[in-house]
N, C-alpha and C. Protein backbone atom coordinates (compact mmCIF):
# COMPACT_ATOMS: atom_id res chain seq x y z
N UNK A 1 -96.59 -50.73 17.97
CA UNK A 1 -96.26 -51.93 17.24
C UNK A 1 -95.36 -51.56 16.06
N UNK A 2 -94.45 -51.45 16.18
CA UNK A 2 -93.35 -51.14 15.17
C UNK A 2 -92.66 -52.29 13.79
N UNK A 3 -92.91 -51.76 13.06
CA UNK A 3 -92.69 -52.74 11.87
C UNK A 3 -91.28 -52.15 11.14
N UNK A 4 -89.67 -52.89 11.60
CA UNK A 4 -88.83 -53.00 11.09
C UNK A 4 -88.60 -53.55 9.63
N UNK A 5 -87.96 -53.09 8.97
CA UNK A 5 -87.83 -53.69 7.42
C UNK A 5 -86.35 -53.41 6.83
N UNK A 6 -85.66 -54.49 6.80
CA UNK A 6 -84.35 -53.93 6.70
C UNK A 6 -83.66 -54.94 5.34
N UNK A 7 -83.98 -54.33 3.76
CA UNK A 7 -83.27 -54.83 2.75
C UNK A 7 -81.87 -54.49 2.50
N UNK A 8 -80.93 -55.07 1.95
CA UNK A 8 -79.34 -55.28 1.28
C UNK A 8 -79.89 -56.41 0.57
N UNK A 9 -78.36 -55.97 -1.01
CA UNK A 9 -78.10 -56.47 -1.46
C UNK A 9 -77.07 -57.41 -1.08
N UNK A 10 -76.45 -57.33 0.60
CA UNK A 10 -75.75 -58.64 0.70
C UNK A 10 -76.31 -60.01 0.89
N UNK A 11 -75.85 -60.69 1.06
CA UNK A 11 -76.20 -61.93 0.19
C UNK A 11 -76.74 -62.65 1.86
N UNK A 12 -78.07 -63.88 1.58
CA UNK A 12 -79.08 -64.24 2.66
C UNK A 12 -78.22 -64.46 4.53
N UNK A 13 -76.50 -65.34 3.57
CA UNK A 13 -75.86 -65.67 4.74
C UNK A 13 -75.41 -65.15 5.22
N UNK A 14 -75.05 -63.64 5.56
CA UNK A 14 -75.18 -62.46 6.02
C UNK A 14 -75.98 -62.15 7.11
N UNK A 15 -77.24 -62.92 7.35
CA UNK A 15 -78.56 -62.28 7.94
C UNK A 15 -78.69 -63.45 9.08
N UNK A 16 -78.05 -63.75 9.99
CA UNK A 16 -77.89 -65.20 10.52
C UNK A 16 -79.94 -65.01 11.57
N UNK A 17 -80.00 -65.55 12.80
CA UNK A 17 -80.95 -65.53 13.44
C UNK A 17 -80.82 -64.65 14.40
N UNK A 18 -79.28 -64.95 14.39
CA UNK A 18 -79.15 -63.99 16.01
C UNK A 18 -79.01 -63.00 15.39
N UNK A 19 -78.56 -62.45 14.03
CA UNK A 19 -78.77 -61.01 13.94
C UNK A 19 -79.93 -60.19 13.96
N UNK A 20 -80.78 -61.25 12.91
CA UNK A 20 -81.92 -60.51 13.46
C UNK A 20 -83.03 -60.67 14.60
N UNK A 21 -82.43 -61.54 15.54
CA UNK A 21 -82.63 -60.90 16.92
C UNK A 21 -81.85 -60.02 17.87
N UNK A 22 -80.88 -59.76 16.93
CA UNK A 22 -79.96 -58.05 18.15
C UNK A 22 -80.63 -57.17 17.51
N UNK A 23 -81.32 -57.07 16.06
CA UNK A 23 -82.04 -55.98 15.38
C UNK A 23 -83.31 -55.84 15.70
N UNK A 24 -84.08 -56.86 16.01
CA UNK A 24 -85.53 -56.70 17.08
C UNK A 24 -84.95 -56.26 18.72
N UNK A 25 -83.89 -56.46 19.13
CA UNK A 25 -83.43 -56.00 20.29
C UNK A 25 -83.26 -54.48 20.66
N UNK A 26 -82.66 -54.46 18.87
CA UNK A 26 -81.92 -52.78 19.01
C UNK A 26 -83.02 -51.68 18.70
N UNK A 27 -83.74 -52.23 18.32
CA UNK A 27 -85.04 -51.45 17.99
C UNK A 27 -85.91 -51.22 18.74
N UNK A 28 -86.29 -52.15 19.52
CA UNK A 28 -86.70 -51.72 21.21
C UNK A 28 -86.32 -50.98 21.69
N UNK A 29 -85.02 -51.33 21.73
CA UNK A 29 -84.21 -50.58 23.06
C UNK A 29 -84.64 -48.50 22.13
N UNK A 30 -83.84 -48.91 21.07
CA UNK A 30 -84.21 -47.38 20.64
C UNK A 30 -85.24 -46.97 20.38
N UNK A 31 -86.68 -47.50 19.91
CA UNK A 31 -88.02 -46.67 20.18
C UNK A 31 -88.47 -47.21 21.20
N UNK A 32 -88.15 -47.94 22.50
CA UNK A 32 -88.71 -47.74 23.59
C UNK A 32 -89.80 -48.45 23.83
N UNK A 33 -89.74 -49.50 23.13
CA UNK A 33 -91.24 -49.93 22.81
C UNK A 33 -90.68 -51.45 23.18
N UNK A 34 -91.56 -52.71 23.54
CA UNK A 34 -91.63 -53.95 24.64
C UNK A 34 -90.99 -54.83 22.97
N UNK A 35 -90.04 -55.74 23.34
CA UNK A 35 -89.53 -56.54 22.42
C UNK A 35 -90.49 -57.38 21.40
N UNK A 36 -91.46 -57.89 22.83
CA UNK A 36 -92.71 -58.65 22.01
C UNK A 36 -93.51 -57.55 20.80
N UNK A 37 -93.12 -56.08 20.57
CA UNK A 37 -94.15 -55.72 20.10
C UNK A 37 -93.54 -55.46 18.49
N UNK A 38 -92.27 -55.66 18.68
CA UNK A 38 -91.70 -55.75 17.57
C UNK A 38 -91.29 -56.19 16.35
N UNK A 39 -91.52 -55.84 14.83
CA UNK A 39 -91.72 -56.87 13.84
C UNK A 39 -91.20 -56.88 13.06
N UNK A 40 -90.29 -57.50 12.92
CA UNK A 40 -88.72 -57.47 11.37
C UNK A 40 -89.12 -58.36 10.40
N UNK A 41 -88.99 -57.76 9.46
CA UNK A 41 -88.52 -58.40 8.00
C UNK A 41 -87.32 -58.10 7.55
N UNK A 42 -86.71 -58.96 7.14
CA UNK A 42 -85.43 -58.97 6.07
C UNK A 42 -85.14 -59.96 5.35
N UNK A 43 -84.89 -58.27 3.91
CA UNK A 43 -84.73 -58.64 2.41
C UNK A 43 -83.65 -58.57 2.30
N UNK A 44 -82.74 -60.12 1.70
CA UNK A 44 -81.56 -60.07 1.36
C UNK A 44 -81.31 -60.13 0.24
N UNK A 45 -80.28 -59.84 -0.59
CA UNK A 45 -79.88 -60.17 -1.79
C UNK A 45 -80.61 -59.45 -2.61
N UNK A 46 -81.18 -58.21 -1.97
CA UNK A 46 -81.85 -57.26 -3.35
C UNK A 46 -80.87 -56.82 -4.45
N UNK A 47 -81.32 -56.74 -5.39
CA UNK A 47 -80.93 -55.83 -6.66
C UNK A 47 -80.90 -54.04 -6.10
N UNK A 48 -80.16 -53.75 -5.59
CA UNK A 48 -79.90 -52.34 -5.13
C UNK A 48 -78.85 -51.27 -5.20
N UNK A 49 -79.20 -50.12 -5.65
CA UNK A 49 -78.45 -49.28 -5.88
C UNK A 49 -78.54 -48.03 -4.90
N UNK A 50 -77.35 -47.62 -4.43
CA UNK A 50 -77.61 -46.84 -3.64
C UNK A 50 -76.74 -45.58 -3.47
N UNK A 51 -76.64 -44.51 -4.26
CA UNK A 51 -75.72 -43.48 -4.45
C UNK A 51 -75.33 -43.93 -5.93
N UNK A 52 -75.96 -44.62 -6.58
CA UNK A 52 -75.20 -44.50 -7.96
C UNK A 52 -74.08 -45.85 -7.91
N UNK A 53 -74.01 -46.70 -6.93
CA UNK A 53 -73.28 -47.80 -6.50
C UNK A 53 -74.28 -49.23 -6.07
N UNK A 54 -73.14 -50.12 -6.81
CA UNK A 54 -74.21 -51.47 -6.48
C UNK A 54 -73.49 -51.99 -5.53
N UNK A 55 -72.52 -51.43 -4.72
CA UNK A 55 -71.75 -51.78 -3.76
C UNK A 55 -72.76 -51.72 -2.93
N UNK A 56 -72.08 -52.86 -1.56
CA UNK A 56 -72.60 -53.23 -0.35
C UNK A 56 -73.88 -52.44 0.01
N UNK A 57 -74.57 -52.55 0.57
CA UNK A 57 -75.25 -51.47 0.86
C UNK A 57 -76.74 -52.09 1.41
N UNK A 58 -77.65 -51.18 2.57
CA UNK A 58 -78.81 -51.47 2.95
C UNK A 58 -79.85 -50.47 3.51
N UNK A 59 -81.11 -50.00 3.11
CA UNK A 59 -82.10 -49.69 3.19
C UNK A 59 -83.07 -50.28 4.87
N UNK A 60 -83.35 -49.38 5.35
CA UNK A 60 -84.11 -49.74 6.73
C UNK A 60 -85.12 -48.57 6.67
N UNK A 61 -86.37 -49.38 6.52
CA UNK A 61 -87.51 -48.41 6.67
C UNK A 61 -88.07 -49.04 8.36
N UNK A 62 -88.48 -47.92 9.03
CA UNK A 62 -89.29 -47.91 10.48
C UNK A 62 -90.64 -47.42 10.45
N UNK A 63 -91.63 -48.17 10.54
CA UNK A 63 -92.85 -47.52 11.21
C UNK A 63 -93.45 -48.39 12.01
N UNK A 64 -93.97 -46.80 12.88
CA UNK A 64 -94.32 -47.32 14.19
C UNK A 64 -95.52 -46.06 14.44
N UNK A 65 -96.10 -46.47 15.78
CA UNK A 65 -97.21 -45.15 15.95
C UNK A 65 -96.49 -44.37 17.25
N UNK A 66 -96.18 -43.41 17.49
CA UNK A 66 -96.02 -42.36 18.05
C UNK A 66 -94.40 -42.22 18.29
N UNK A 67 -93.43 -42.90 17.57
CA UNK A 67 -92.36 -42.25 18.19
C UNK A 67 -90.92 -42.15 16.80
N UNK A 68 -92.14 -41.84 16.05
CA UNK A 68 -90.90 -41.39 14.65
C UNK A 68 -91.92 -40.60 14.01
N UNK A 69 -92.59 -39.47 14.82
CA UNK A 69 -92.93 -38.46 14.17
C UNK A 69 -92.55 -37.10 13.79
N UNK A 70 -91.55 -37.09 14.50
CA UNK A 70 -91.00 -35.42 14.51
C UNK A 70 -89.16 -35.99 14.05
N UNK A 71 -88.81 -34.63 13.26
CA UNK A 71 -87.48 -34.44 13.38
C UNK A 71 -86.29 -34.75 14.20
N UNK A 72 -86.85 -34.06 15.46
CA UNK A 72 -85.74 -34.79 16.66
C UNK A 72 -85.73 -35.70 16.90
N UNK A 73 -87.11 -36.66 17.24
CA UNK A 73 -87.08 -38.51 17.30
C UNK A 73 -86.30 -38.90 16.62
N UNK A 74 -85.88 -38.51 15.26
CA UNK A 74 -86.22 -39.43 14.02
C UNK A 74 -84.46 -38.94 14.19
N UNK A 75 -83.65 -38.18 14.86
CA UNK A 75 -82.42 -37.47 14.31
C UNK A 75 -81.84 -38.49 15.50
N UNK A 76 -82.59 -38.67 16.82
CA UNK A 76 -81.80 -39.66 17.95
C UNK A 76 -82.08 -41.26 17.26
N UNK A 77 -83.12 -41.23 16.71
CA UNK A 77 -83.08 -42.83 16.43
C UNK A 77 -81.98 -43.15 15.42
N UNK A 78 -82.32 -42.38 14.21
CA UNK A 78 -80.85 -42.30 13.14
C UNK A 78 -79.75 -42.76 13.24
N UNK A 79 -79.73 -42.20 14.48
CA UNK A 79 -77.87 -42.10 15.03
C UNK A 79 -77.90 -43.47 15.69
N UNK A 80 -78.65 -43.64 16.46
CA UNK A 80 -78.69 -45.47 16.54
C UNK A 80 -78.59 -46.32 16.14
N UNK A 81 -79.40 -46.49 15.02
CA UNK A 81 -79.84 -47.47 14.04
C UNK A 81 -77.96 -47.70 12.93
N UNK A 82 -77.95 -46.39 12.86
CA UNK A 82 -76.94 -46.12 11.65
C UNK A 82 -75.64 -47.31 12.64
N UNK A 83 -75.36 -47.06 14.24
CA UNK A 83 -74.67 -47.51 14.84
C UNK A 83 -74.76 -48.68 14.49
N UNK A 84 -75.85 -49.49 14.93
CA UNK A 84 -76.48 -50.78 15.11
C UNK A 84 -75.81 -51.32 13.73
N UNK A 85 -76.13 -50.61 12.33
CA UNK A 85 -76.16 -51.03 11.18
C UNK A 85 -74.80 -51.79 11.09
N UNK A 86 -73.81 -50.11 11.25
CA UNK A 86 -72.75 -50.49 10.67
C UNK A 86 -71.63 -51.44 11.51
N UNK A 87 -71.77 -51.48 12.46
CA UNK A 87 -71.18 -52.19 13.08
C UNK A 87 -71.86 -53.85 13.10
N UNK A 88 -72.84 -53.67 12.84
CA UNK A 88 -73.45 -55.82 12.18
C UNK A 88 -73.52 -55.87 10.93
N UNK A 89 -73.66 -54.98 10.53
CA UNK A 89 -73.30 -55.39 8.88
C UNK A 89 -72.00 -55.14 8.13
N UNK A 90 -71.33 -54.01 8.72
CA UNK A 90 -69.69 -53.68 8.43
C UNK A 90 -70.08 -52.82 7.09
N UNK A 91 -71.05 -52.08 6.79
CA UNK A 91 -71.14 -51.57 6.32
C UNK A 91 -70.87 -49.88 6.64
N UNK A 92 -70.35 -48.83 5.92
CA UNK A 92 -70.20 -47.78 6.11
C UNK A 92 -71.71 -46.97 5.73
N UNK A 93 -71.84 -45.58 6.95
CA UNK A 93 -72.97 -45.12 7.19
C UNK A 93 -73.42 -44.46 5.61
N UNK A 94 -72.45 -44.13 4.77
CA UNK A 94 -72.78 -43.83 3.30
C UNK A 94 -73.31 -44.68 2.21
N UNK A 95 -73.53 -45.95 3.11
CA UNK A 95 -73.62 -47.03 2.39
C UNK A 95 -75.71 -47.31 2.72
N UNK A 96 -75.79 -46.65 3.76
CA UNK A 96 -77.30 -47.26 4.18
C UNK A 96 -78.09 -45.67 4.74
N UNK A 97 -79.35 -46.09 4.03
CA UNK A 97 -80.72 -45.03 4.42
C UNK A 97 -81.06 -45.85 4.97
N UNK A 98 -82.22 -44.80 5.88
CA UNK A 98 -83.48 -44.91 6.61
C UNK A 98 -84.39 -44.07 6.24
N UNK A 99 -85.41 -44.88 6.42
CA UNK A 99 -86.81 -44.08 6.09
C UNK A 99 -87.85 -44.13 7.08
N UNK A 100 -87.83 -43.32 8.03
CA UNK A 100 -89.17 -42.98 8.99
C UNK A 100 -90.70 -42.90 8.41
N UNK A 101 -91.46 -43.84 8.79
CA UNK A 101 -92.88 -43.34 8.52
C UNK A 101 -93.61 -44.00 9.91
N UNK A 102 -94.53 -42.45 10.22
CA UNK A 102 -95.29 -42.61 11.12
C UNK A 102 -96.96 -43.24 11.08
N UNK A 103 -97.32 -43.84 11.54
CA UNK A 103 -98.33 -44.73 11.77
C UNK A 103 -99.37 -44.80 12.49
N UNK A 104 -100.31 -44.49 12.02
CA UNK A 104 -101.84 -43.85 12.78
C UNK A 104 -102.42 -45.32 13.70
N UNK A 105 -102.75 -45.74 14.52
CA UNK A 105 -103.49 -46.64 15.50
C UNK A 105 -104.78 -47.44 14.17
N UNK A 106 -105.03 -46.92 13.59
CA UNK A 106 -106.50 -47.22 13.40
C UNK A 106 -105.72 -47.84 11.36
N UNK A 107 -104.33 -48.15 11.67
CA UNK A 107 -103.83 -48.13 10.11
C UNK A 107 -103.18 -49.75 10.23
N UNK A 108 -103.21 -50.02 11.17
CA UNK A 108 -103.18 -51.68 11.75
C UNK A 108 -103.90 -52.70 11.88
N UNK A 109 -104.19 -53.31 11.72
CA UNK A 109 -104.82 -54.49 12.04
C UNK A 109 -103.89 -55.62 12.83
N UNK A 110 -104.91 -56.20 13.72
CA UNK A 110 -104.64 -57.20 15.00
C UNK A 110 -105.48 -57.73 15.14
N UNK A 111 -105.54 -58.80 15.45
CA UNK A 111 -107.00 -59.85 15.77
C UNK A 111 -108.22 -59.61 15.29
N UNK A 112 -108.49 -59.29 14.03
CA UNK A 112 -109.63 -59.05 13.33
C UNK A 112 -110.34 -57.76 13.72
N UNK A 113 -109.10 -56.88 14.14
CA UNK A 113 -109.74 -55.39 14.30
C UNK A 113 -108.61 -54.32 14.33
N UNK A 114 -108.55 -53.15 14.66
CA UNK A 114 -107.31 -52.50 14.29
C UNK A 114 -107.09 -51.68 15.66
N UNK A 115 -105.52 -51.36 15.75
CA UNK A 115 -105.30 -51.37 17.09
C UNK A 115 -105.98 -50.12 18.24
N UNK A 116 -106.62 -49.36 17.15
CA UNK A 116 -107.78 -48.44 18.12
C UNK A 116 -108.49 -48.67 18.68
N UNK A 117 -108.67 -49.57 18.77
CA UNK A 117 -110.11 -50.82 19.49
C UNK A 117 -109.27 -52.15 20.48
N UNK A 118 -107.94 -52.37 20.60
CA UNK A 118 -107.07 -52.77 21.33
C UNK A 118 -106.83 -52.77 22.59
């Protein structure tokens, strides 16, 4: 169950519906994981600095349970995401982090229990 989170300071009309359904799309497709299981938030119009610049710019944190735990996952998804980014947001890859955090089963909650019991 992967929880997408993707803030910029560009501004809300930027963020249409269909984008962020090619970004629940693209995120599937790259951790491999069923569309339905996928969960975006996006923060627009943050107050953000990023390199010392209040230029354009956006932050994407990923967690999920088993497939952004190691280095190499995290170096093929990168290169994805960074794709995905800059080409829908027109932003340059110096312009946006990611932050991997991995996610234990039992650190979720779902239907009044957590997904170890699922």
């Amino acid at each position: 169950m992967p929880f997408i989170e993707l803030e910029s300071n560009l501004p809300a009309n930027r963020f249409s519906e269909d984008l962020m359904n090619k970004l629940c799309c693209a995120a599937a497709t790259i951790l491999d994981k069923p569309k339905e299981r996928i969960n975006v938030t996006v923060k627009p119009g943050q107050l953000m600095i990023v390199g010392g610049s209040m230029t354009p710019c956006a932050q994407l944190v990923v967690s999920s349970i088993g497939v952004v735990g190691t280095a190499e996952q995290n170096k093929q998804h990168s290169a994805k995401f960074f794709e995905f980014l800059t080409q829908e947001l027109g932003l340059t890859a110096d312009r946006i982090l990611i932050r991997f955090y991995p996610v234990e089963k039992w650190q979720i909650g779902k239907n009044g229990t957590v997904m170890t019991f699922l």
